[in-house]
Every structure is written in structure tokens, then in C-alpha cells.
PDB file of N, CA and C in Angstrom:
ATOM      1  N   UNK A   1     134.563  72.554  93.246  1.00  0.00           N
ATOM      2  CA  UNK A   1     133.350  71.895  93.714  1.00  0.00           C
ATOM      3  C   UNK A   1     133.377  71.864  95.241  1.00  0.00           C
ATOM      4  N   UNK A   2     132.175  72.094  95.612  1.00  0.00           N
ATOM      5  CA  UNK A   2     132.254  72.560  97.550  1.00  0.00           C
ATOM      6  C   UNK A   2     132.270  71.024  98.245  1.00  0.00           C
ATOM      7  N   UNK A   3     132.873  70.603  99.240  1.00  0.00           N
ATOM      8  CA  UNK A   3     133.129  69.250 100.097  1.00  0.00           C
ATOM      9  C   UNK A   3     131.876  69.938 100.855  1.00  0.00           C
ATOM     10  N   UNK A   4     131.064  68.330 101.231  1.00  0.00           N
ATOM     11  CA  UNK A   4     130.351  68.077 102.044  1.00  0.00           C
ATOM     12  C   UNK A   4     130.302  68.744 103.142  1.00  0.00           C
ATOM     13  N   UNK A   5     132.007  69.437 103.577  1.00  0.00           N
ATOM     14  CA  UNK A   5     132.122  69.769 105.016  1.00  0.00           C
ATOM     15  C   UNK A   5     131.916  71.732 104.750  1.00  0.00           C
ATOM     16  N   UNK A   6     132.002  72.114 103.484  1.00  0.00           N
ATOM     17  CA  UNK A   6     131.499  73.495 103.321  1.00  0.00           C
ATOM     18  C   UNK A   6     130.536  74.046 103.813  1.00  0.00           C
ATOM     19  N   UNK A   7     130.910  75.224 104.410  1.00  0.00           N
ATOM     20  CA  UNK A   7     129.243  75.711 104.519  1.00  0.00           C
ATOM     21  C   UNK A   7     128.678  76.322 103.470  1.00  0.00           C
ATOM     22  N   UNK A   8     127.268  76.173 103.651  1.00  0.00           N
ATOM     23  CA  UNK A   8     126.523  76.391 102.680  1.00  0.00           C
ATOM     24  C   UNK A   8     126.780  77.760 102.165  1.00  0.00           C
ATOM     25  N   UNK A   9     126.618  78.265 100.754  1.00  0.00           N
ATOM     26  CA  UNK A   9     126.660  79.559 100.275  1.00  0.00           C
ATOM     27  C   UNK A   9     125.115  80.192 100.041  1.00  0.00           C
ATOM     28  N   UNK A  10     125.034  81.220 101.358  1.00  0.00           N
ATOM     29  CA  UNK A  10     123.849  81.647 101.259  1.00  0.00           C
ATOM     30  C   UNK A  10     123.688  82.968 100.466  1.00  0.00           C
ATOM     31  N   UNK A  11     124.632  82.997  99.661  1.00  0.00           N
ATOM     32  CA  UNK A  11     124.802  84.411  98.591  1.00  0.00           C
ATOM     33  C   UNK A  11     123.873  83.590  97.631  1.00  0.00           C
ATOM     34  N   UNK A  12     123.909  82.329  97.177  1.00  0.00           N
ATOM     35  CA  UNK A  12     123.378  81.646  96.051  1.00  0.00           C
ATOM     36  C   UNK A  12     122.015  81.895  95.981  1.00  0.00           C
ATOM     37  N   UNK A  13     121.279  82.317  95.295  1.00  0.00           N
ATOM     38  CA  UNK A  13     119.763  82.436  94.833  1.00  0.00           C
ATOM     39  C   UNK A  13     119.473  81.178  94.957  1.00  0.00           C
ATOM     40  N   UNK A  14     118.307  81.109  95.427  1.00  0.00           N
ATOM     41  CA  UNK A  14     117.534  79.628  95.690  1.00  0.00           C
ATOM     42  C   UNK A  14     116.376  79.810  94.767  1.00  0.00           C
ATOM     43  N   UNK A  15     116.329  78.367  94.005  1.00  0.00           N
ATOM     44  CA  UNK A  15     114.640  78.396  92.763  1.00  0.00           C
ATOM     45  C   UNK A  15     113.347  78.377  93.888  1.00  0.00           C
ATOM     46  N   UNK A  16     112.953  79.109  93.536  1.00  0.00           N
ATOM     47  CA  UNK A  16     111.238  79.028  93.857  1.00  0.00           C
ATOM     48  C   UNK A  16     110.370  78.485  92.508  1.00  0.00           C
ATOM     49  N   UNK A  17     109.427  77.498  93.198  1.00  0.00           N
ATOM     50  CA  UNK A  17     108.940  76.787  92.393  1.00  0.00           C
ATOM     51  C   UNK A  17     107.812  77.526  91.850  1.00  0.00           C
ATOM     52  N   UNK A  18     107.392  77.670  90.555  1.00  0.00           N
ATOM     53  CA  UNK A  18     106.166  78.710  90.341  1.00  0.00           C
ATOM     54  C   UNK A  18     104.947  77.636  90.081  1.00  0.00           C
ATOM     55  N   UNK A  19     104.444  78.357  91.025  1.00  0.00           N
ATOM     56  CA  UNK A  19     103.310  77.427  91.548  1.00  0.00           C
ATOM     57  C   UNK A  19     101.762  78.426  91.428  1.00  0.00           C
ATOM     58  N   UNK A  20     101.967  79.803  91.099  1.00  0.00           N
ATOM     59  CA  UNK A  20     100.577  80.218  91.643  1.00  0.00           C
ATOM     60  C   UNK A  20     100.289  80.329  92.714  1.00  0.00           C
ATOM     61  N   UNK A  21     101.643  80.019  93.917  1.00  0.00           N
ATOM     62  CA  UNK A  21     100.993  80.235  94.778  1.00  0.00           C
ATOM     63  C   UNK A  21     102.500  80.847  95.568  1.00  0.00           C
ATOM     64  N   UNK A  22     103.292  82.236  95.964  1.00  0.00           N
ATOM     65  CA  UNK A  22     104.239  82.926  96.560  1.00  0.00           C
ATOM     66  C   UNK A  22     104.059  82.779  97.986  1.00  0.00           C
ATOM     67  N   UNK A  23     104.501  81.815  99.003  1.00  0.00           N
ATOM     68  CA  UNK A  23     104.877  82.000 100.198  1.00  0.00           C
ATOM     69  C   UNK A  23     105.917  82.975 100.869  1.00  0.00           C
ATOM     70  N   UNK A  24     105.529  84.476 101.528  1.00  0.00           N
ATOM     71  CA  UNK A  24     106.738  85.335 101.468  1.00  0.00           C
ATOM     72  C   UNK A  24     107.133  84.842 102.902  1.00  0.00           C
ATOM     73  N   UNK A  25     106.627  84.118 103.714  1.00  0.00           N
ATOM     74  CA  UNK A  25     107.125  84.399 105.070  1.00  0.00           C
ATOM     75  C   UNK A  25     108.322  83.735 105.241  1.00  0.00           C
ATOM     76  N   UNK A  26     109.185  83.602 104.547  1.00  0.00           N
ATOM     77  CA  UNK A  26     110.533  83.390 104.810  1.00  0.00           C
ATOM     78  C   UNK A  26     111.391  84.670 104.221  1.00  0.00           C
ATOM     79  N   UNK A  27     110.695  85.634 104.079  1.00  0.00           N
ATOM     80  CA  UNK A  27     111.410  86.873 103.382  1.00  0.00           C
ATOM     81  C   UNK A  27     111.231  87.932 103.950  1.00  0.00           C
ATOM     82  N   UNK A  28     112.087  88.554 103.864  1.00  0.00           N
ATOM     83  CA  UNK A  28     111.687  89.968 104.789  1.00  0.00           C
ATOM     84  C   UNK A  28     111.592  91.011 103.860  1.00  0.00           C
ATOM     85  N   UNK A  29     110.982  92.385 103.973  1.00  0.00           N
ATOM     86  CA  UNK A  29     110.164  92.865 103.062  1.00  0.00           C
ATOM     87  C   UNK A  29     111.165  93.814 102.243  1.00  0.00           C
ATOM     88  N   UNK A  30     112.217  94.448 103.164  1.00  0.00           N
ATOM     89  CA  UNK A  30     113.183  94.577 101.546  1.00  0.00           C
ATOM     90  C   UNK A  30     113.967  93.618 100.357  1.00  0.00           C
ATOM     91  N   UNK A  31     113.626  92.053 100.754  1.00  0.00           N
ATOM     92  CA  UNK A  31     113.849  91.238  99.846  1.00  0.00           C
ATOM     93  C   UNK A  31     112.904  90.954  98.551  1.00  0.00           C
ATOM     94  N   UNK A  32     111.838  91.230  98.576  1.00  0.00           N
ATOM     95  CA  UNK A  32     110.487  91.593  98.051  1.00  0.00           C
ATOM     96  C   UNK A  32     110.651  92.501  96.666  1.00  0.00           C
ATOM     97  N   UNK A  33     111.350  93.793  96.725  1.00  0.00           N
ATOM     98  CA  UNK A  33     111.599  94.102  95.545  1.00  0.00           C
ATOM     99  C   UNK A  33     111.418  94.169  94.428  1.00  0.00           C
ATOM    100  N   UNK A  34     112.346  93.165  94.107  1.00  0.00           N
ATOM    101  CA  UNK A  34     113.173  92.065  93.025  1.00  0.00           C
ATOM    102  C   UNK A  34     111.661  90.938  92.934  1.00  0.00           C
ATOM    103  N   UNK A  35     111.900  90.129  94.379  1.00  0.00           N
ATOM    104  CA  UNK A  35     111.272  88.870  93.764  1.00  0.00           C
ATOM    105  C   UNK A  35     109.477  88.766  93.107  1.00  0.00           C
ATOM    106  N   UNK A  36     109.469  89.806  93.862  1.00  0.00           N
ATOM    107  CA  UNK A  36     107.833  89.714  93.528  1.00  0.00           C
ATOM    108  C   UNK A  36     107.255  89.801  92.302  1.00  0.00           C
ATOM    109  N   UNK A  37     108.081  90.919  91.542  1.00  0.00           N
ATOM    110  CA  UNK A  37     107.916  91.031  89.809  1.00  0.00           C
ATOM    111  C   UNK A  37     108.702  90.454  89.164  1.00  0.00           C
ATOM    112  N   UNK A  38     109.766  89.343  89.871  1.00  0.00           N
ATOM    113  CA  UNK A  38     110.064  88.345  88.812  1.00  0.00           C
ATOM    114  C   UNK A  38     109.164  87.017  88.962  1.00  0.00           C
ATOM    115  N   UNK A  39     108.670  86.923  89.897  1.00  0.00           N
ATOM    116  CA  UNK A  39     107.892  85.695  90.441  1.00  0.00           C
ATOM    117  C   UNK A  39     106.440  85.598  89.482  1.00  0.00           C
ATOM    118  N   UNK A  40     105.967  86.590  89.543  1.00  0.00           N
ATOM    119  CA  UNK A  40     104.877  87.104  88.511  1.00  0.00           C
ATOM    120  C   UNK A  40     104.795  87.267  87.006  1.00  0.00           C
ATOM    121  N   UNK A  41     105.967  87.812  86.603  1.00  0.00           N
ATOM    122  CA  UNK A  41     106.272  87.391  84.753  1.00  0.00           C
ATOM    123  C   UNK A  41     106.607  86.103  84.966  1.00  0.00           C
ATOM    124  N   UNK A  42     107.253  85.667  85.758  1.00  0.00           N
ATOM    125  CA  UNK A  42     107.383  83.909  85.598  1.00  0.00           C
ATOM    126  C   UNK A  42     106.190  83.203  85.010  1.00  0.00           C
ATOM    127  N   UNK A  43     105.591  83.713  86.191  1.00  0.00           N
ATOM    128  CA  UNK A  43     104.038  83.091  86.359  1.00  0.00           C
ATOM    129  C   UNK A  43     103.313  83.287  84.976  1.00  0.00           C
ATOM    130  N   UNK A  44     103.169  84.472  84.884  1.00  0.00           N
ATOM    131  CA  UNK A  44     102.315  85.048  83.164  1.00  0.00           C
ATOM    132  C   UNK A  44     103.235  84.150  81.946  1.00  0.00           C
ATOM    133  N   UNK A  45     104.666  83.881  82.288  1.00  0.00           N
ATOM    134  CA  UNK A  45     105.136  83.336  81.090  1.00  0.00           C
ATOM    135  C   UNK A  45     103.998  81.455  80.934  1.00  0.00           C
ATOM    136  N   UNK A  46     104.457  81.486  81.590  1.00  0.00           N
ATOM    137  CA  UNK A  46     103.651  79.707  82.293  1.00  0.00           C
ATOM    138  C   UNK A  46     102.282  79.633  81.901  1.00  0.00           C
ATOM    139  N   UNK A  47     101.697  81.138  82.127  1.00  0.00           N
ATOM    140  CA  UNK A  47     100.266  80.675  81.942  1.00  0.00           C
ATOM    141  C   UNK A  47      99.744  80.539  82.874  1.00  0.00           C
ATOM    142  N   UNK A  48     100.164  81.139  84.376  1.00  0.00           N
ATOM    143  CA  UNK A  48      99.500  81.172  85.198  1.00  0.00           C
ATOM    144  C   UNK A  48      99.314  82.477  85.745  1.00  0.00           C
ATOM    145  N   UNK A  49      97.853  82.791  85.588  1.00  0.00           N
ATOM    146  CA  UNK A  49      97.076  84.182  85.767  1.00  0.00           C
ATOM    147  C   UNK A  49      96.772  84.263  86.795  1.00  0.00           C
ATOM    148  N   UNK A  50      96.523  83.571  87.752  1.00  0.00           N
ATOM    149  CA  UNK A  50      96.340  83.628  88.815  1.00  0.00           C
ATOM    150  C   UNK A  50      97.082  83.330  90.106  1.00  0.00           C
ATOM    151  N   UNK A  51      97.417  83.861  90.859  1.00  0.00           N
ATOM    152  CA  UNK A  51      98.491  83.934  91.718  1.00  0.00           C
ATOM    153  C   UNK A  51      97.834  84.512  92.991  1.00  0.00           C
ATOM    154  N   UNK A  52      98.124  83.896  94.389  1.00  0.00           N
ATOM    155  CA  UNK A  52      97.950  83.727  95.638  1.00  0.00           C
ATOM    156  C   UNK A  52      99.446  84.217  96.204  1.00  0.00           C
ATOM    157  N   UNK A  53      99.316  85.264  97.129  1.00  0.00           N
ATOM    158  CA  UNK A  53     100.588  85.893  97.706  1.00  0.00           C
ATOM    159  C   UNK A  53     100.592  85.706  99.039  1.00  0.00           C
ATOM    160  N   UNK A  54     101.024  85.096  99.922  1.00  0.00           N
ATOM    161  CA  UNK A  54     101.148  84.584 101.056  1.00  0.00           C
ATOM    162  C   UNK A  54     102.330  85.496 101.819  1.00  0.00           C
ATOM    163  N   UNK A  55     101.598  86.575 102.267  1.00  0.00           N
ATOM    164  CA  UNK A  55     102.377  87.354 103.443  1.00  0.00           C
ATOM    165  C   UNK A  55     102.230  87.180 104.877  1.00  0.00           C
ATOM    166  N   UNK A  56     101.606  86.908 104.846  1.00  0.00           N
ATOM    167  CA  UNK A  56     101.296  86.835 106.421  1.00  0.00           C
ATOM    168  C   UNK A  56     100.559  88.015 107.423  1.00  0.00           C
ATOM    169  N   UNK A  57     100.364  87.619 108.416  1.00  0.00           N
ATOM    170  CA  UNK A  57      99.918  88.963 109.158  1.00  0.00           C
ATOM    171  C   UNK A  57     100.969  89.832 110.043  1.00  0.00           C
ATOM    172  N   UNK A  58     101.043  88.606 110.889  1.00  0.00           N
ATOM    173  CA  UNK A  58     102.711  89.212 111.671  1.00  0.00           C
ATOM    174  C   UNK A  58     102.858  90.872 112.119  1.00  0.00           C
ATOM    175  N   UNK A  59     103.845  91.274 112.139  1.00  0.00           N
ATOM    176  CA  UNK A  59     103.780  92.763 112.148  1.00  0.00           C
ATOM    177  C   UNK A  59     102.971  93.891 111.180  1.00  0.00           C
ATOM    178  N   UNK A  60     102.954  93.299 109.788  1.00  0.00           N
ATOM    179  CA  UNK A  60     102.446  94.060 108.931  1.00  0.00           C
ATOM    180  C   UNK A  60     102.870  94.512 108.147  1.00  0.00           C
ATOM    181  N   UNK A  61     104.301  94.400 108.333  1.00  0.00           N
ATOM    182  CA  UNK A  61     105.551  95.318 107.582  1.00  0.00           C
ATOM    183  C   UNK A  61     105.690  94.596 106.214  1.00  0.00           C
ATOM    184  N   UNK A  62     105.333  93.189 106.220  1.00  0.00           N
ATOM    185  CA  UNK A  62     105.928  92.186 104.673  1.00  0.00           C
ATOM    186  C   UNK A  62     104.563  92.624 104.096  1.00  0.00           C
ATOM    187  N   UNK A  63     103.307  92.934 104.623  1.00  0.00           N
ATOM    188  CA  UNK A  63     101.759  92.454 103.636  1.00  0.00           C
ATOM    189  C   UNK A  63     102.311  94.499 103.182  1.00  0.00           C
ATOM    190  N   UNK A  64     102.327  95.285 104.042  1.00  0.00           N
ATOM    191  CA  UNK A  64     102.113  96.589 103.289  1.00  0.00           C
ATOM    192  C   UNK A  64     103.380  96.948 102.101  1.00  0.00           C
ATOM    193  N   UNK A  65     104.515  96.201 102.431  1.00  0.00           N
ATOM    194  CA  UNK A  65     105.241  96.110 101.370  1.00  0.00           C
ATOM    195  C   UNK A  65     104.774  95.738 100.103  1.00  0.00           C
ATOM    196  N   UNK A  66     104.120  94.264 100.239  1.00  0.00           N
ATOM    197  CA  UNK A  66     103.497  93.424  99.140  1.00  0.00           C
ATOM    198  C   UNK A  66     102.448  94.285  98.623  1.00  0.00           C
ATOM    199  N   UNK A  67     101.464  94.761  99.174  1.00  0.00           N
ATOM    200  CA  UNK A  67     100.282  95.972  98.772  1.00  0.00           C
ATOM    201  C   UNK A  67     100.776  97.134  97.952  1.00  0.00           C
ATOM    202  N   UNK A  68     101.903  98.069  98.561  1.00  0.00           N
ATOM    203  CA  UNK A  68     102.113  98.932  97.938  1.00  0.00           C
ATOM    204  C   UNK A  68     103.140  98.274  96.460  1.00  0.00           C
ATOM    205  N   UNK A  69     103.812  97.652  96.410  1.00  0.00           N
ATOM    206  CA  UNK A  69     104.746  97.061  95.438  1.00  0.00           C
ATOM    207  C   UNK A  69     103.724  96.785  94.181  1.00  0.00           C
ATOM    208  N   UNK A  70     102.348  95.895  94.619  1.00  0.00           N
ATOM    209  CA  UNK A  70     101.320  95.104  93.287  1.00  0.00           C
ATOM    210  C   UNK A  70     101.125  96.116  92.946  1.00  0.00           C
ATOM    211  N   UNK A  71     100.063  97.304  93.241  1.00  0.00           N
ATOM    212  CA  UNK A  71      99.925  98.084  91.846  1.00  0.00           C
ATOM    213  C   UNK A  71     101.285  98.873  91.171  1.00  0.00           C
ATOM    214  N   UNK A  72     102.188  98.603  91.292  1.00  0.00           N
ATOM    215  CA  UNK A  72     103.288  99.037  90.783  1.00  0.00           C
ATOM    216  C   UNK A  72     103.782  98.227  89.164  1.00  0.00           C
ATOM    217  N   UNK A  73     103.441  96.995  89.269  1.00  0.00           N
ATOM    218  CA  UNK A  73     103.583  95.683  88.672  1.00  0.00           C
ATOM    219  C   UNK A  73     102.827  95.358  87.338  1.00  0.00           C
ATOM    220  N   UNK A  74     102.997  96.289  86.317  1.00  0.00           N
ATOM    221  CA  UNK A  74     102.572  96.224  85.042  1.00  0.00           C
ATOM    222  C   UNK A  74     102.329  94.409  84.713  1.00  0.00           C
ATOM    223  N   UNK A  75     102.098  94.035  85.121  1.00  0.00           N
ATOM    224  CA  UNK A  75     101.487  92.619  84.846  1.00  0.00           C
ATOM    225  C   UNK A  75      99.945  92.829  86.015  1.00  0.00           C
ATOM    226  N   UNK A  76      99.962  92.842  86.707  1.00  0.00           N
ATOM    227  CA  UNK A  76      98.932  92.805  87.593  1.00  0.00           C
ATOM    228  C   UNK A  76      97.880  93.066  86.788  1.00  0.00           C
ATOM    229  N   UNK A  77      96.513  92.912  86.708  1.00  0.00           N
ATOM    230  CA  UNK A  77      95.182  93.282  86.305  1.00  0.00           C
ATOM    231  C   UNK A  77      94.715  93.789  87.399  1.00  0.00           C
ATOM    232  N   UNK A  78      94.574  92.813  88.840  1.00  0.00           N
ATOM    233  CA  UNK A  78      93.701  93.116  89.656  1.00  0.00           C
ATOM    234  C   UNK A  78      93.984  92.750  91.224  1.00  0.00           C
ATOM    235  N   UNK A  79      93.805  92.794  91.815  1.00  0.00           N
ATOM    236  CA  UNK A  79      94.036  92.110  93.355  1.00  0.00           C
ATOM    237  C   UNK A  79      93.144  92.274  94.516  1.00  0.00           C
ATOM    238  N   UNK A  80      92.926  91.341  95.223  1.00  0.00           N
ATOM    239  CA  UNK A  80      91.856  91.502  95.857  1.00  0.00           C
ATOM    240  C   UNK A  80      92.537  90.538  97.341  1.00  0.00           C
ATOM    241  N   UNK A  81      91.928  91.241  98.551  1.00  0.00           N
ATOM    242  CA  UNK A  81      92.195  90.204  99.759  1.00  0.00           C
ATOM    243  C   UNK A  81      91.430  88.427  99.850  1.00  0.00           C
ATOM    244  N   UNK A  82      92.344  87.544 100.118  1.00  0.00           N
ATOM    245  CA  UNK A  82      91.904  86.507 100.564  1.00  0.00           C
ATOM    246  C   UNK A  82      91.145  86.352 101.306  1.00  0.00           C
ATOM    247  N   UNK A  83      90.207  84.958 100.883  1.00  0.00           N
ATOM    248  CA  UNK A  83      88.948  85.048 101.810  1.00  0.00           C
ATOM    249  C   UNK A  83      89.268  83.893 102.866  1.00  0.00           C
ATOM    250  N   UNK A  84      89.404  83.551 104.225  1.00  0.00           N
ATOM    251  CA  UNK A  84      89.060  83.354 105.322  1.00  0.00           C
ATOM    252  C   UNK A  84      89.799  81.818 104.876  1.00  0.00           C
ATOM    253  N   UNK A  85      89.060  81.460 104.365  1.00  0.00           N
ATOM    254  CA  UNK A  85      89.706  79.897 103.644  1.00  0.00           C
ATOM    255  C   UNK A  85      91.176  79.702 102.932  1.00  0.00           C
ATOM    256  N   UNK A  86      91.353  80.628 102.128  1.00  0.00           N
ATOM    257  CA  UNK A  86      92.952  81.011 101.512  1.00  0.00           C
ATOM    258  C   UNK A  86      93.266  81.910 102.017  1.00  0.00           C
ATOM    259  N   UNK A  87      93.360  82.202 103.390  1.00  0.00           N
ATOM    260  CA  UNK A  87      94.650  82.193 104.144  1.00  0.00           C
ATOM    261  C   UNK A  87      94.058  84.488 104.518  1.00  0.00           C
ATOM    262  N   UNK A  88      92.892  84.700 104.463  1.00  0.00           N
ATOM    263  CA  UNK A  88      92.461  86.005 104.941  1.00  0.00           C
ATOM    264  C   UNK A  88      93.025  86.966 104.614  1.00  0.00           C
ATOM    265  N   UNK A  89      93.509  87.953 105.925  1.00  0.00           N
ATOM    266  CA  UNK A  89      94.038  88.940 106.022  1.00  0.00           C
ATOM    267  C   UNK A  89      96.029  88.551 105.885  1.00  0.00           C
ATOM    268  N   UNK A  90      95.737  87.146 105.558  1.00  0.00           N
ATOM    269  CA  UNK A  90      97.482  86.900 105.278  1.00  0.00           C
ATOM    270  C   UNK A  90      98.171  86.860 104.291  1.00  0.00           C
ATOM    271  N   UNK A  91      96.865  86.725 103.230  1.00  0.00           N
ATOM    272  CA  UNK A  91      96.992  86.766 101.819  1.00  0.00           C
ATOM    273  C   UNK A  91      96.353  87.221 100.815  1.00  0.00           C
ATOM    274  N   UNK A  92      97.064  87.971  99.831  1.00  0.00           N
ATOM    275  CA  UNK A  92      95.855  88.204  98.614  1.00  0.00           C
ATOM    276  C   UNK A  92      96.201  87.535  96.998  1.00  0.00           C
ATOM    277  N   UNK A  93      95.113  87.384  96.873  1.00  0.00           N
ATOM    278  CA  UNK A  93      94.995  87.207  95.222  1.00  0.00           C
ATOM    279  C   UNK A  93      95.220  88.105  94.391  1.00  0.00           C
ATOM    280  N   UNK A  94      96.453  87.756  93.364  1.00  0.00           N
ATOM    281  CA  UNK A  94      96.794  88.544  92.279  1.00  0.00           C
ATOM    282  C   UNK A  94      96.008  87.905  91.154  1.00  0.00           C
ATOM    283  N   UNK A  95      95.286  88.753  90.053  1.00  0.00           N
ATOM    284  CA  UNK A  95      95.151  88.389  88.972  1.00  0.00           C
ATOM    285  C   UNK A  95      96.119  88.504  87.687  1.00  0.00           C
ATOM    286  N   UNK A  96      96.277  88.339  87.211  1.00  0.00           N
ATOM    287  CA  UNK A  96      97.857  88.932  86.087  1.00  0.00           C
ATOM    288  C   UNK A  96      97.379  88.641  84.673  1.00  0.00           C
ATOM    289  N   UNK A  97      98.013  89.882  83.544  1.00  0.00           N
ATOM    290  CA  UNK A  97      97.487  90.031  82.165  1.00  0.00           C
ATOM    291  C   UNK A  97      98.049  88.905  81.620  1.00  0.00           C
ATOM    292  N   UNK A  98      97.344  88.460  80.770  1.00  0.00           N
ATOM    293  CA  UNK A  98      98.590  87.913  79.322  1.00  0.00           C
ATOM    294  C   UNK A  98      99.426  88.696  78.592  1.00  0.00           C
ATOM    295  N   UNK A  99     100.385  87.765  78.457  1.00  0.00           N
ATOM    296  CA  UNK A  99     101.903  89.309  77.352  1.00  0.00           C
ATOM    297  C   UNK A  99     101.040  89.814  76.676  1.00  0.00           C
ATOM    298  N   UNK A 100     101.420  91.396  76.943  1.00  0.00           N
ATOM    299  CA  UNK A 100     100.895  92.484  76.113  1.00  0.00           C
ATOM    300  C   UNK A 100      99.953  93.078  76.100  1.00  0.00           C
ATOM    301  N   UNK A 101      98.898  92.411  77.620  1.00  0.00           N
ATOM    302  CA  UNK A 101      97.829  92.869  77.861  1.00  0.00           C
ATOM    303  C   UNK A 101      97.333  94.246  78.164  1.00  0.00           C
ATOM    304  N   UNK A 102      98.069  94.917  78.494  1.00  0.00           N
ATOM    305  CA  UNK A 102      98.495  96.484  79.039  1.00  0.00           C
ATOM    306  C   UNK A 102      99.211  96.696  79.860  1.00  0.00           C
ATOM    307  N   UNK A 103      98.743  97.739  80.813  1.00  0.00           N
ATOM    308  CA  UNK A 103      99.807  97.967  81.917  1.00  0.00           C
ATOM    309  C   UNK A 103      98.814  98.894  83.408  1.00  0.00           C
ATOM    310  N   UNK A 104      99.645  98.574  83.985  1.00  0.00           N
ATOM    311  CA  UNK A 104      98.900  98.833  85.587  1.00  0.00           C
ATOM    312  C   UNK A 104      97.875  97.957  86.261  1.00  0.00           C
ATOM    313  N   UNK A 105      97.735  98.403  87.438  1.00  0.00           N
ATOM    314  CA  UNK A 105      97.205  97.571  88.754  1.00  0.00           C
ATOM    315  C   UNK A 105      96.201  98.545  88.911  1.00  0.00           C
ATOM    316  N   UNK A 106      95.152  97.534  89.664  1.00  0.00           N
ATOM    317  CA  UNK A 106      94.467  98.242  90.020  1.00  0.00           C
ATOM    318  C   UNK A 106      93.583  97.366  91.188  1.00  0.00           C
ATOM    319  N   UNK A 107      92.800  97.589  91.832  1.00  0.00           N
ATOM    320  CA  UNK A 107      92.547  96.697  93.388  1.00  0.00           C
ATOM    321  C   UNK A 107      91.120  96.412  92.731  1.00  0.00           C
ATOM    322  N   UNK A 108      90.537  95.057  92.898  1.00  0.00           N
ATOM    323  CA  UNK A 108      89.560  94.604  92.269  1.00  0.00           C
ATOM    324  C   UNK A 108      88.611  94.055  93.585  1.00  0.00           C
ATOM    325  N   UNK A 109      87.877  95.014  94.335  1.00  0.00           N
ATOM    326  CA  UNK A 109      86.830  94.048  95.309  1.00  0.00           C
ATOM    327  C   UNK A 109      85.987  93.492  95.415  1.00  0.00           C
ATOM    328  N   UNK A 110      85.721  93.262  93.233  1.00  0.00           N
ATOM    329  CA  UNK A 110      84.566  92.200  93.520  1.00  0.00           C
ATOM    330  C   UNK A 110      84.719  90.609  93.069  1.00  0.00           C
ATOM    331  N   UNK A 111      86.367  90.900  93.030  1.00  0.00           N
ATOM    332  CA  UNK A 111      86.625  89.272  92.704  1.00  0.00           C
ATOM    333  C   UNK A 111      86.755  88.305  93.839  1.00  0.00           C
ATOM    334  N   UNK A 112      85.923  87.138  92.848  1.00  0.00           N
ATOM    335  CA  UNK A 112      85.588  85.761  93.905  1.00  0.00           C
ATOM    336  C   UNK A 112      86.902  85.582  94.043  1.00  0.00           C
ATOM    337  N   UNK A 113      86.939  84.662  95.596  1.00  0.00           N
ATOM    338  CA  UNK A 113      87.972  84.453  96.121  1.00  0.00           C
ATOM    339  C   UNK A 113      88.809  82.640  95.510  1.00  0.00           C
ATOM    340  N   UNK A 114      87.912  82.467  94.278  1.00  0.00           N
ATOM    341  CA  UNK A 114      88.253  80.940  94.260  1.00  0.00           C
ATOM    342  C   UNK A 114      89.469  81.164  92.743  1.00  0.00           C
ATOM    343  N   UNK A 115      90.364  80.651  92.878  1.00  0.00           N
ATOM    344  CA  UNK A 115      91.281  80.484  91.688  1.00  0.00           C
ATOM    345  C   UNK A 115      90.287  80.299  90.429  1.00  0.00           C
ATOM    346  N   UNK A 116      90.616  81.039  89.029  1.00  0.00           N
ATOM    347  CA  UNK A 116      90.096  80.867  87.450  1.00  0.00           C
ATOM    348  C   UNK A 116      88.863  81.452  87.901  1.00  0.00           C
ATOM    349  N   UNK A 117      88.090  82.032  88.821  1.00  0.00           N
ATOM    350  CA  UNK A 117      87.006  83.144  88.711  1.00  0.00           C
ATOM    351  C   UNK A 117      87.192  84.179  88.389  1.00  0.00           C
ATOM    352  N   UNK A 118      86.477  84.748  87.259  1.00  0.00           N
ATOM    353  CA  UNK A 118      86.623  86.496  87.311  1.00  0.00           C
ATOM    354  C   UNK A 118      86.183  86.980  88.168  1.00  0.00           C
TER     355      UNK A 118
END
């Protein structure tokens, strides 16, 4: 058991809370990978179809990671950029199937920008 005076073990995976809503800007974009399509079956297990991806603008390097990675993501239905209010060009909206719904991504630009809209 680690004493108070240990340093922390930053090998340890830290829980992310599934929320529907992925804050990446504490991640850098080869960490992304992994988490993004486990973060997302999480999500579909839960029952949450809708999902908000929070990349940021910054250099550009974490959002084109996140872009090219979603249609990769046999859960995805649809995705579309955030509107001005949820967070713009820093974030987009994932839509995601229910188990067994099919498979592939595909970029959806006529979905409303408000969570549970088709």
C-alpha cells in the first residue's frame, strides 16, 4: 500500500466519468486511440447516444485526430460540428447506434446542435 509520502503512479489509468460529454484537452492526440472508442461503447452501454467531444481548437492536431478516428468507430451513426453555444469549432457532436445497430460513421450536417435531436 503506497505512504502518503509516494509519488503518485502516473502509469495508473485514471476513471473518466461517462457523462456524454469527453473533455480531450488534457490529452494529447496519440493518447486518443484507445480512449475514444472505449469512451463511446461505454457510453452506448449506458444508454447514452449522444455524446459531445471536447477537443479544442489549439493547434489542431487533437480535433483532426478526433475527426479522422470517429468515422472509424463502428458505433458512431453520425457527427456533426458544434454550434457556437457547445463549444464551436472546439467541439463536435457524436451521435452513437444502439448494440447491434450496424456499423460505420458517417458526417451528418443536418443535425441540430441540441442533445436528443435528430
Amino acid at each position: 500500500m503506497p505512504s502518503e509520502t509516494d509519488p503518485p503512479d502516473f502509469d495508473e489509468p485514471v476513471p473518466l466519468p461517462i457523462t456524454g460529454e469527453l473533455d480531450l484537452h488534457t490529452f494529447r492526440p496519440r493518447e486518443i486511440g484507445e480512449l475514444l472508442p472505449e469512451y463511446l461503447r461505454e457510453c452506448v452501454a449506458r444508454g447514452i447516444l449522444e455524446v459531445r467531444v471536447i477537443h479544442g481548437r489549439g493547434t489542431g492536431a487533437l480535433k483532426a485526430g478526433v475527426l479522422a478516428l470517429l468515422p472509424r468507430i463502428p458505433e458512431i451513426e453520425s457527427m456533426s460540428p458544434a454550434s457556437p453555444a457547445h463549444g464551436g469549432e472546439g467541439a463536435t457532436w457524436v451521435r452513437l447506434r444502439r448494440c447491434g445497430a450496424g456499423h460505420g460513421g458517417t458526417e451528418d450536417t443536418e443535425k441540430s446542435d441540441s442533445p436528443g435531436t435528430p
